[in-house]
N, C-alpha and C. Protein backbone atom coordinates (compact mmCIF):
# COMPACT_ATOMS: atom_id res chain seq x y z
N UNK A 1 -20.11 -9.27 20.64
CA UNK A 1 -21.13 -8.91 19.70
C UNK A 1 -20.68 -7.74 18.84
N UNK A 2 -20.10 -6.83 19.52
CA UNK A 2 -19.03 -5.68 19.05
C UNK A 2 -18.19 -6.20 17.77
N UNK A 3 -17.63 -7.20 17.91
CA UNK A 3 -16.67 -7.53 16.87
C UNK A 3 -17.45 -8.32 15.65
N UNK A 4 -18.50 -8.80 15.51
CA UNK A 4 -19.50 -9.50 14.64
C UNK A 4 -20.04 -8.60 14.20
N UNK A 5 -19.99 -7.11 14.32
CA UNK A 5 -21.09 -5.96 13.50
C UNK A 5 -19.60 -5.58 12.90
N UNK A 6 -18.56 -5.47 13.84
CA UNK A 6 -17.08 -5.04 12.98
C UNK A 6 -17.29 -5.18 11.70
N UNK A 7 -17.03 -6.37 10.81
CA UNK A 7 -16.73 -6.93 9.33
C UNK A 7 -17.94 -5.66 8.60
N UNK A 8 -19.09 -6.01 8.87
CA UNK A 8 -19.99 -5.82 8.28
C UNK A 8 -19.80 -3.95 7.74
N UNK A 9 -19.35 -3.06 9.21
CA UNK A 9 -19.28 -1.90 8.71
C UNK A 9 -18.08 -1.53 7.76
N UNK A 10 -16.86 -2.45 8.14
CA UNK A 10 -15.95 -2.35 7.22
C UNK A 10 -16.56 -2.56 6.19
N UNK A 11 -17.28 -3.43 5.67
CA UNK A 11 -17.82 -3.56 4.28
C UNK A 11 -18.59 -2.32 3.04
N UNK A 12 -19.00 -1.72 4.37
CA UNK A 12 -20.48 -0.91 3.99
C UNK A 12 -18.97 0.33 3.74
N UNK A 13 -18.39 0.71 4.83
CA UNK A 13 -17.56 1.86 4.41
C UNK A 13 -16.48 1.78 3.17
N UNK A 14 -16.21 0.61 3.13
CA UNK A 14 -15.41 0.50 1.70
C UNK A 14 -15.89 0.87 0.31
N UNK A 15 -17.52 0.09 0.55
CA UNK A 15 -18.42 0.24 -0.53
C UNK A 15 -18.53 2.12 -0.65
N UNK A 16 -18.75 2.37 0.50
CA UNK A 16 -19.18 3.61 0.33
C UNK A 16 -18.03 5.09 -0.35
N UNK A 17 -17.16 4.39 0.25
CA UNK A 17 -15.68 4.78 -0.52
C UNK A 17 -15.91 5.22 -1.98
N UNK A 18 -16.08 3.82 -2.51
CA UNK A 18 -16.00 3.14 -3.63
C UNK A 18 -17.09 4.11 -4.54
N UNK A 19 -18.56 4.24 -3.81
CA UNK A 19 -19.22 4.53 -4.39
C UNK A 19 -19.10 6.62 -4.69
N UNK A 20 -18.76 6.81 -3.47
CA UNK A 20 -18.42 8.19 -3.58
C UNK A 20 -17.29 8.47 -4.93
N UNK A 21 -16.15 8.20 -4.31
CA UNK A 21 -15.01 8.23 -5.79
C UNK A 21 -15.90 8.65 -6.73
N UNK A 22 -16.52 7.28 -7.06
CA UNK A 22 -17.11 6.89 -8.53
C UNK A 22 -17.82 8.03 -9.07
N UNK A 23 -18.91 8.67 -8.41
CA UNK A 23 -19.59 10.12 -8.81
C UNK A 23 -18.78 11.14 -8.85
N UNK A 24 -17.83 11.26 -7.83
CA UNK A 24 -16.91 12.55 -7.86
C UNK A 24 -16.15 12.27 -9.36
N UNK A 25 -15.88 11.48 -10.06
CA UNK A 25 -15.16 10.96 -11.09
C UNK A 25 -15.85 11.40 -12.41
N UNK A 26 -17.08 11.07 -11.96
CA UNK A 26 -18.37 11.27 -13.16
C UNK A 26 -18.35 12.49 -13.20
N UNK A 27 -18.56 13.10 -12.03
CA UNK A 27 -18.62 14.66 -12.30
C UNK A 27 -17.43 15.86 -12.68
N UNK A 28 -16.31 15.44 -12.57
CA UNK A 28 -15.37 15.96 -12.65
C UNK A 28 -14.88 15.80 -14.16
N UNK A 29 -14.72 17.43 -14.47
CA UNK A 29 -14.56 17.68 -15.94
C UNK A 29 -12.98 16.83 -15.94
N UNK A 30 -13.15 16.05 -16.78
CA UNK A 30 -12.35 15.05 -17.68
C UNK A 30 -12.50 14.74 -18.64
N UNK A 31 -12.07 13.86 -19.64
CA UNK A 31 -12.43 13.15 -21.01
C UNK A 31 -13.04 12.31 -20.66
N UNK A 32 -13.77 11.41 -21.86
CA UNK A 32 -14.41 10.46 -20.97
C UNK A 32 -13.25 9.08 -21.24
N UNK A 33 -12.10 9.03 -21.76
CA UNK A 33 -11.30 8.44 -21.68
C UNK A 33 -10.46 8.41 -20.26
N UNK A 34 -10.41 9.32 -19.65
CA UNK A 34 -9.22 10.10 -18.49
C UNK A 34 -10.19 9.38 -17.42
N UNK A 35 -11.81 9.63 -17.60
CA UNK A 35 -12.51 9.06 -16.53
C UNK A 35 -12.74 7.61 -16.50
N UNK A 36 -12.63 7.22 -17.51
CA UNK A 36 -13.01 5.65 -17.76
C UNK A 36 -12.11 4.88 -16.64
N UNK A 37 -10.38 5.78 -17.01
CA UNK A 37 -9.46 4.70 -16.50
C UNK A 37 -9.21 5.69 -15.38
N UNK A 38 -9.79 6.48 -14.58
CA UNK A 38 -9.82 6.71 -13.06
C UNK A 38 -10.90 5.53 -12.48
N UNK A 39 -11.93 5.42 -13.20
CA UNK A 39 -12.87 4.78 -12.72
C UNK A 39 -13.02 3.51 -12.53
N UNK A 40 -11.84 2.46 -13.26
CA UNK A 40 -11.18 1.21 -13.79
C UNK A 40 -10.21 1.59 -12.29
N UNK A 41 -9.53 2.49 -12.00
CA UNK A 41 -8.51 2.28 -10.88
C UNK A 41 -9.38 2.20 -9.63
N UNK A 42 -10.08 3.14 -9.26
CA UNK A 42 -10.69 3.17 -8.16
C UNK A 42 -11.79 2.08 -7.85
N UNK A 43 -12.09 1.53 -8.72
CA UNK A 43 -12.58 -0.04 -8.95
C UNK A 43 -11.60 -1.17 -8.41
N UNK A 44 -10.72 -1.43 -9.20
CA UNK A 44 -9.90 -2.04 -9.04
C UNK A 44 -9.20 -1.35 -7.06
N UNK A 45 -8.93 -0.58 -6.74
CA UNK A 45 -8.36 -0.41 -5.55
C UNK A 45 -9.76 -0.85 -4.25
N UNK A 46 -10.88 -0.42 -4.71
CA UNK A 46 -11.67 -1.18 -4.34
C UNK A 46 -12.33 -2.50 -3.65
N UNK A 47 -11.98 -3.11 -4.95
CA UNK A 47 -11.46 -4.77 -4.56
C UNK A 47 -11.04 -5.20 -3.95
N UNK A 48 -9.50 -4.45 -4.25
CA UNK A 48 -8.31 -4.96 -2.85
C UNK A 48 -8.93 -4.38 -1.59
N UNK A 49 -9.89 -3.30 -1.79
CA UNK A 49 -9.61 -3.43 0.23
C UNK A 49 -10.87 -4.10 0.31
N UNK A 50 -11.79 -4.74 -0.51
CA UNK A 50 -12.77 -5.44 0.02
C UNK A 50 -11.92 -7.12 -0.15
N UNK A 51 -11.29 -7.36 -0.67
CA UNK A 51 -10.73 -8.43 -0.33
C UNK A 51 -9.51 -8.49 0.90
N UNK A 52 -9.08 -7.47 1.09
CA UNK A 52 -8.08 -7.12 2.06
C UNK A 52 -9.15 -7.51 3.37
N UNK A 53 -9.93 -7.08 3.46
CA UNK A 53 -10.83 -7.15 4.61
C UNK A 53 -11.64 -8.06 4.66
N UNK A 54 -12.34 -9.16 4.28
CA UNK A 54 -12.31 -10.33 3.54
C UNK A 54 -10.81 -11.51 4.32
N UNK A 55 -9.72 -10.88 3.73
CA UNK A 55 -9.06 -12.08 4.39
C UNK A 55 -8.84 -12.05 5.72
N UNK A 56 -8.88 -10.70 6.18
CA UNK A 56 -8.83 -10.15 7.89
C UNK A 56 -10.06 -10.73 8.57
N UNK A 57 -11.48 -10.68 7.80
CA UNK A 57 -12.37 -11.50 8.68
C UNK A 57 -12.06 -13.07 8.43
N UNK A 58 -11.56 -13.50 7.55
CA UNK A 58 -11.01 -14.71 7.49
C UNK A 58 -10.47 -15.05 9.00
N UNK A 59 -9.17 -14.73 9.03
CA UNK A 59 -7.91 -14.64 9.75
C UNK A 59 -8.82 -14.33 11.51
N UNK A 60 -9.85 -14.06 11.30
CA UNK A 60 -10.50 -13.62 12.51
C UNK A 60 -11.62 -14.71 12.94
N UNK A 61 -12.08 -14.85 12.08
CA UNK A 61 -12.58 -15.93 12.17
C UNK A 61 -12.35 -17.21 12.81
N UNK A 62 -10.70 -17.77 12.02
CA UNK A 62 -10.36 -18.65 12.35
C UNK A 62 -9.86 -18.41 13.76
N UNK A 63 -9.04 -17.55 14.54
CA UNK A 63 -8.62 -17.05 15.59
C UNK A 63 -10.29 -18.00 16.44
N UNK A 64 -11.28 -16.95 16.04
CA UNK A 64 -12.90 -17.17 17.50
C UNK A 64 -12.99 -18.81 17.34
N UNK A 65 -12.62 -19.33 16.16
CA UNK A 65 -12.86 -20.72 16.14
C UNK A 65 -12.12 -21.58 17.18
N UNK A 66 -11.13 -21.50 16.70
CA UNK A 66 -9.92 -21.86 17.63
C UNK A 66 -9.95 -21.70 18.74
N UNK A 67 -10.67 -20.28 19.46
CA UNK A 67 -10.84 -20.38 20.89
C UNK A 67 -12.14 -20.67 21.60
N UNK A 68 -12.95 -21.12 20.51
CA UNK A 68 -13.86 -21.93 20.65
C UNK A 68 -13.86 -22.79 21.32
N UNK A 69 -13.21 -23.42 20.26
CA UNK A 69 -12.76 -25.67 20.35
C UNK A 69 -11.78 -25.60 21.52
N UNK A 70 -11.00 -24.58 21.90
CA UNK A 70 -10.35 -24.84 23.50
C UNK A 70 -11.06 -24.50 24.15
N UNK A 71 -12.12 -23.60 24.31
CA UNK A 71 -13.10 -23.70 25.42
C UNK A 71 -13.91 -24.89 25.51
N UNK A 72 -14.13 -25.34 24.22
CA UNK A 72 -15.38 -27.07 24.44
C UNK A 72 -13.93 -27.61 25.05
N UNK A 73 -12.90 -27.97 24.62
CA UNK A 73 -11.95 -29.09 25.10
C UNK A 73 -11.79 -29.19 26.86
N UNK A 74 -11.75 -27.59 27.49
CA UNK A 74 -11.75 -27.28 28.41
C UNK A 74 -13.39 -27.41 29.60
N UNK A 75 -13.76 -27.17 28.76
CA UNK A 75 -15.44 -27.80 29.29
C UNK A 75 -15.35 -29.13 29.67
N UNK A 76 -15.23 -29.76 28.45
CA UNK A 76 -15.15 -31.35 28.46
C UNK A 76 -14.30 -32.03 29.74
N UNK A 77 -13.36 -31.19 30.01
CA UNK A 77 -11.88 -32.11 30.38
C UNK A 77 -12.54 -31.76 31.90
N UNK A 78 -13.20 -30.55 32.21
CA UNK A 78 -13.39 -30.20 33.50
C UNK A 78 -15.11 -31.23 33.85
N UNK A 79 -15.93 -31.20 33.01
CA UNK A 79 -16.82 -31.91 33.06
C UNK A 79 -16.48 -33.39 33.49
N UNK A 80 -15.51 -33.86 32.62
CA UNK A 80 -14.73 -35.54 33.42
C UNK A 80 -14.57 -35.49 34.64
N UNK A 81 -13.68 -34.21 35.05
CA UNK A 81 -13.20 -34.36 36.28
C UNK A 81 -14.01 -34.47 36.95
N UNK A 82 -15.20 -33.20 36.64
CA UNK A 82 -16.24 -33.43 38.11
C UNK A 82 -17.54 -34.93 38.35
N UNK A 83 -17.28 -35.55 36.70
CA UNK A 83 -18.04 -36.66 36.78
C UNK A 83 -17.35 -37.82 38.22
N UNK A 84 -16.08 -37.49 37.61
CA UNK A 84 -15.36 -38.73 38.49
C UNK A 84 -15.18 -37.90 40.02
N UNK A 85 -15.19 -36.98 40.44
CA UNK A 85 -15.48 -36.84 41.60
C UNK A 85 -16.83 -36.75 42.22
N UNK A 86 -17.49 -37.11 41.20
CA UNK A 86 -19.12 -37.51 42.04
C UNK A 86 -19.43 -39.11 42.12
N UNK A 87 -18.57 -39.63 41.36
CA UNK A 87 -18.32 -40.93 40.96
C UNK A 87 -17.33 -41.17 42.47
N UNK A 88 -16.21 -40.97 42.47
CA UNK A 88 -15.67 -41.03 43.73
C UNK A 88 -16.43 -40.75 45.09
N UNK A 89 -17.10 -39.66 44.87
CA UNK A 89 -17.70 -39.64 46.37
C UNK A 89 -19.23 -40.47 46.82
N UNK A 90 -19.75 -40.57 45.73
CA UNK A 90 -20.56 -41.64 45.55
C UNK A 90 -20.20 -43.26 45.81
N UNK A 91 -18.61 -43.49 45.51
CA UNK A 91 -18.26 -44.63 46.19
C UNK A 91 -18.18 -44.91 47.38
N UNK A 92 -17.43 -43.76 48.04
CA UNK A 92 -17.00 -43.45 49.38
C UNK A 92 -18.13 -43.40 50.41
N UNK A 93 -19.60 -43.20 49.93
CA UNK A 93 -20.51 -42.90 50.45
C UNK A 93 -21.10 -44.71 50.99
N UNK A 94 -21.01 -44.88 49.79
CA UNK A 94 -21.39 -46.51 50.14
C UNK A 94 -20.81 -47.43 50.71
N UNK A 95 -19.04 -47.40 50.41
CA UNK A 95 -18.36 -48.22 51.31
C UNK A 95 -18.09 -47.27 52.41
C-alpha cells in the first residue's frame, strides 16, 4: 500500500518544486526578459522529472503486473493439483 501512495507524492513534490522556483523567479529582481526564460527553463526541467517519474511508475507498474499473473498462474497450477488429489482420493475411497 506503501508503494501505491509512492507515485502520487512524487508527483505532488515535483509540482511543488516547480511551483516554488516559479515565485522565487517572479520575485527576484530580473528583467522581465531574464525571467521569462528562467521561467521557460524551470518549466521545461519540470516536465522532464514529471515525465521521468511517469515512466518509473510505468516501469513499476508493469514489474506488480507481472507478478501478479505469476501469482494467478501459480494459484491456478496449485488449485489443479489439489483438485486432482481430491479427485484421486475420492477414487480410492470408492474402489
Amino acid at each position: 500500500m506503501a508503494d501505491e501512495d509512492y507515485g502520487g507524492k512524487v508527483v505532488w513534490f515535483v509540482a511543488g518544486i516547480a511551483i516554488g522556483a516559479t515565485i522565487a523567479l517572479l520575485y527576484a529582481p530580473a528583467s522581465g526578459e531574464v525571467t521569462r526564460r528562467r521561467i521557460a527553463k524551470q518549466t521545461q526541467r519540470g516536465r522532464d522529472a514529471v515525465a521521468e517519474s511517469g515512466r518509473e511508475m510505468l516501469e513499476r507498474g508493469k514489474e506488480m503486473y507481472e507478478r501478479g499473473r505469476k501469482l494467478a498462474e501459480d494459484a491456478a497450477e496449485m488449485f489443479e493439483r489439489g483438485r486432482k488429489i481430491v479427485e484421486g482420493t475420492a477414487a480410492n475411497l470408492k474402489g
